[in-house]
Protein backbone atom coordinates (compact mmCIF):
# COMPACT_ATOMS: atom_id res chain seq x y z
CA UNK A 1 5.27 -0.18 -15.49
CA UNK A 2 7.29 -1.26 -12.55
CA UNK A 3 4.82 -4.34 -11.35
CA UNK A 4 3.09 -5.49 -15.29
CA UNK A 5 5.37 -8.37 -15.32
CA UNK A 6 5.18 -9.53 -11.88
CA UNK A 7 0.85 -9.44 -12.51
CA UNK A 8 1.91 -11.59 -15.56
CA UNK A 9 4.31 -14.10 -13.69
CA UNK A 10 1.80 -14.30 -10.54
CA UNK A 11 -1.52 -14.22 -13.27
CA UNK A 12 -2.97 -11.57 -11.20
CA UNK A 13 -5.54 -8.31 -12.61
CA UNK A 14 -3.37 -5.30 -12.38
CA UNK A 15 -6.23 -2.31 -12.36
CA UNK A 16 -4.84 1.58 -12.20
CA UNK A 17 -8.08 4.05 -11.82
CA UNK A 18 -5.53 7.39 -12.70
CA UNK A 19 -7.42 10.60 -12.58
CA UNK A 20 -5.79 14.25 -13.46
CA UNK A 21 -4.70 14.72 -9.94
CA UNK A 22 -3.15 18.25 -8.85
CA UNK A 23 0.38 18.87 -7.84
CA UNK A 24 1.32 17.09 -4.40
CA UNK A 25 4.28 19.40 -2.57
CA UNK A 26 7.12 17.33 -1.43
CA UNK A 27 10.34 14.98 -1.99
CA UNK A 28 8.63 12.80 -5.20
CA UNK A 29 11.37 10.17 -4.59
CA UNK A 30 10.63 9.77 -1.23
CA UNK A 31 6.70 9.29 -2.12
CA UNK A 32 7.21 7.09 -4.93
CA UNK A 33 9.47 4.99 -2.51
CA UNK A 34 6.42 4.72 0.06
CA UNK A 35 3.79 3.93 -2.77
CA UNK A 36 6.42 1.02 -4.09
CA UNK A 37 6.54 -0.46 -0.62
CA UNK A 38 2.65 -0.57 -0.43
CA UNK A 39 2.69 -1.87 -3.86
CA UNK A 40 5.44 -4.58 -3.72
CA UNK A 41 3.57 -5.76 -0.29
CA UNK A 42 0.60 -5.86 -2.44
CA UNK A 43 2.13 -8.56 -5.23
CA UNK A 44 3.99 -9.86 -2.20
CA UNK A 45 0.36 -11.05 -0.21
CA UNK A 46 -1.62 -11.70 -3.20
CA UNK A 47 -1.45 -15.30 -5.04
CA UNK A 48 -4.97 -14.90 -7.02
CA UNK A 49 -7.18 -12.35 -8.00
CA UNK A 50 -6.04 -8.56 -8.33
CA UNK A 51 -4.31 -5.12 -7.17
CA UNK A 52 -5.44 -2.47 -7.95
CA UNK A 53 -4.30 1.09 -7.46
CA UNK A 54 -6.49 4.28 -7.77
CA UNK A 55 -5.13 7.99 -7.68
CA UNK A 56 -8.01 10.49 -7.40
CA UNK A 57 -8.41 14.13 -5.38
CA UNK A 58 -10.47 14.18 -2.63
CA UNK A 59 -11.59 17.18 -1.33
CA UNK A 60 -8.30 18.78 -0.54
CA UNK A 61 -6.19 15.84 -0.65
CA UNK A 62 -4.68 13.05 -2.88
CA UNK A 63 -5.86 10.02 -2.50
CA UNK A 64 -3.57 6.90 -3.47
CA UNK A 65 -5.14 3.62 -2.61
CA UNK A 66 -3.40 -0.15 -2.75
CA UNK A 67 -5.73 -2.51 -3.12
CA UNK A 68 -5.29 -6.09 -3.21
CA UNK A 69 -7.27 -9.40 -2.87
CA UNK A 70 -4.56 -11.12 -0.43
CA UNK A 71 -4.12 -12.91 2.28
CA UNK A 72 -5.53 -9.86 4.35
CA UNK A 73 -4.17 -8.63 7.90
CA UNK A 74 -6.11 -10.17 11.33
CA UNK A 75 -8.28 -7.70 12.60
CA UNK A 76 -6.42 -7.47 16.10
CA UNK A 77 -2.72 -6.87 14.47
CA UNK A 78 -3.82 -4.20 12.25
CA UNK A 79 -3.25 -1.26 14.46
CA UNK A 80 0.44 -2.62 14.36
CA UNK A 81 1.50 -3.16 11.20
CA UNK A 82 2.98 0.45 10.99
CA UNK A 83 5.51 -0.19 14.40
CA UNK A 84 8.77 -0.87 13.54
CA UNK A 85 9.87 -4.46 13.12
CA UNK A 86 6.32 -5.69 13.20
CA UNK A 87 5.62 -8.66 11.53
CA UNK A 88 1.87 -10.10 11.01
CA UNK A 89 1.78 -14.00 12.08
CA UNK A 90 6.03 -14.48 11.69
CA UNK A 91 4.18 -17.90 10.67
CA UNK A 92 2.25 -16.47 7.70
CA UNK A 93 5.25 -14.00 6.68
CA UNK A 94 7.25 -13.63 3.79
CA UNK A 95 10.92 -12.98 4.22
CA UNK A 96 11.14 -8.79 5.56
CA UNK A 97 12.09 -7.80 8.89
CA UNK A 98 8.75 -5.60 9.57
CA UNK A 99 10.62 -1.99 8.62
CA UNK A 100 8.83 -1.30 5.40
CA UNK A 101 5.38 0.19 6.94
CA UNK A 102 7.24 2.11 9.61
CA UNK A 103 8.99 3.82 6.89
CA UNK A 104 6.22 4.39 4.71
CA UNK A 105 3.85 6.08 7.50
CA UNK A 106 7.11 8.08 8.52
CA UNK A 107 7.52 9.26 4.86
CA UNK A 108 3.38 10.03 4.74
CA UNK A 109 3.75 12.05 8.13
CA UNK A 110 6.30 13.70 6.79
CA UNK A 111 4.21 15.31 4.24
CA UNK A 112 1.28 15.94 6.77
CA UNK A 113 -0.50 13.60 5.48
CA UNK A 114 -2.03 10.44 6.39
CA UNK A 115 -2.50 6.97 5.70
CA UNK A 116 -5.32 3.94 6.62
CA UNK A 117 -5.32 0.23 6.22
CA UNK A 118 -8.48 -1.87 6.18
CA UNK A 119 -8.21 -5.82 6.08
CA UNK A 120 -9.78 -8.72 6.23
CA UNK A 121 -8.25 -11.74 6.93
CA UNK A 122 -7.98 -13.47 3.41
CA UNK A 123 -10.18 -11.17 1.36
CA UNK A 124 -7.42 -8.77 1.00
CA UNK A 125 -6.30 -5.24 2.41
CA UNK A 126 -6.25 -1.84 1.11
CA UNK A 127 -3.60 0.86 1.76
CA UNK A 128 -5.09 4.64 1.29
CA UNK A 129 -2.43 7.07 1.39
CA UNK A 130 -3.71 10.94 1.44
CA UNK A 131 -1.41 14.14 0.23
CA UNK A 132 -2.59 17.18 0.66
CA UNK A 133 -2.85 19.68 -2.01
């Protein structure tokens, strides 16, 4: 509900792939904060095409994955976008000051669990986040 109008204003496909997923342990403010970030990034990156978010179990985790069609991450800065104050390409950036994946991979951790990025360079990236159960 949070992001429908800002898919209307930017024209983009907002897709959500929800499955019955079972009870995740842990502060539930703290995780929806994280999955916002990864979200808002999301909208943030992407001009055309979609997002899309998909919640699912896996095995013995929770997988929540942000996908988008953006301007993507190069391949040789991707190992870095979780350090603090990193910023892809200041060039390329939107306004941020590089915090918001440090905090979100501190808040994943916290809940031993873990968290991936794949990217390419403008194709898009895609955030999986898993919780385990």
């Amino acid at each position: 509900k949070l992001f429908e109008k800002k898919a209307k204003e930017k024209n983009l496909e907002f897709v959500l792939n929800l499955e019955k997923i079972p009870h995740v342990k842990g502060d539930k403010l703290k995780i929806e904060q994280a999955i916002i970030n990864l979200v808002d990034n999301a909208f943030k990156f992407t001009e055309k095409g979609k997002i899309e978010i998909t919640l699912k179990k896996i095995e013995n985790y929770v997988l929540i994955e942000i996908k988008d069609t953006g301007i993507g991450i190069p391949k040789e800065e991707i190992d870095k976008v979780f350090e603090r104050f990193y910023t892809v390409d200041k060039g390329r950036s939107k306004k941020g000051i590089g915090i918001g994946l440090s905090i979100v991979k501190y808040v994943i951790n916290q809940h031993n669990g873990k968290i991936e990025v794949e990217s390419k360079l403008n194709e898009g990236s895609s955030f999986k986040i898993f919780l385990p159960v």
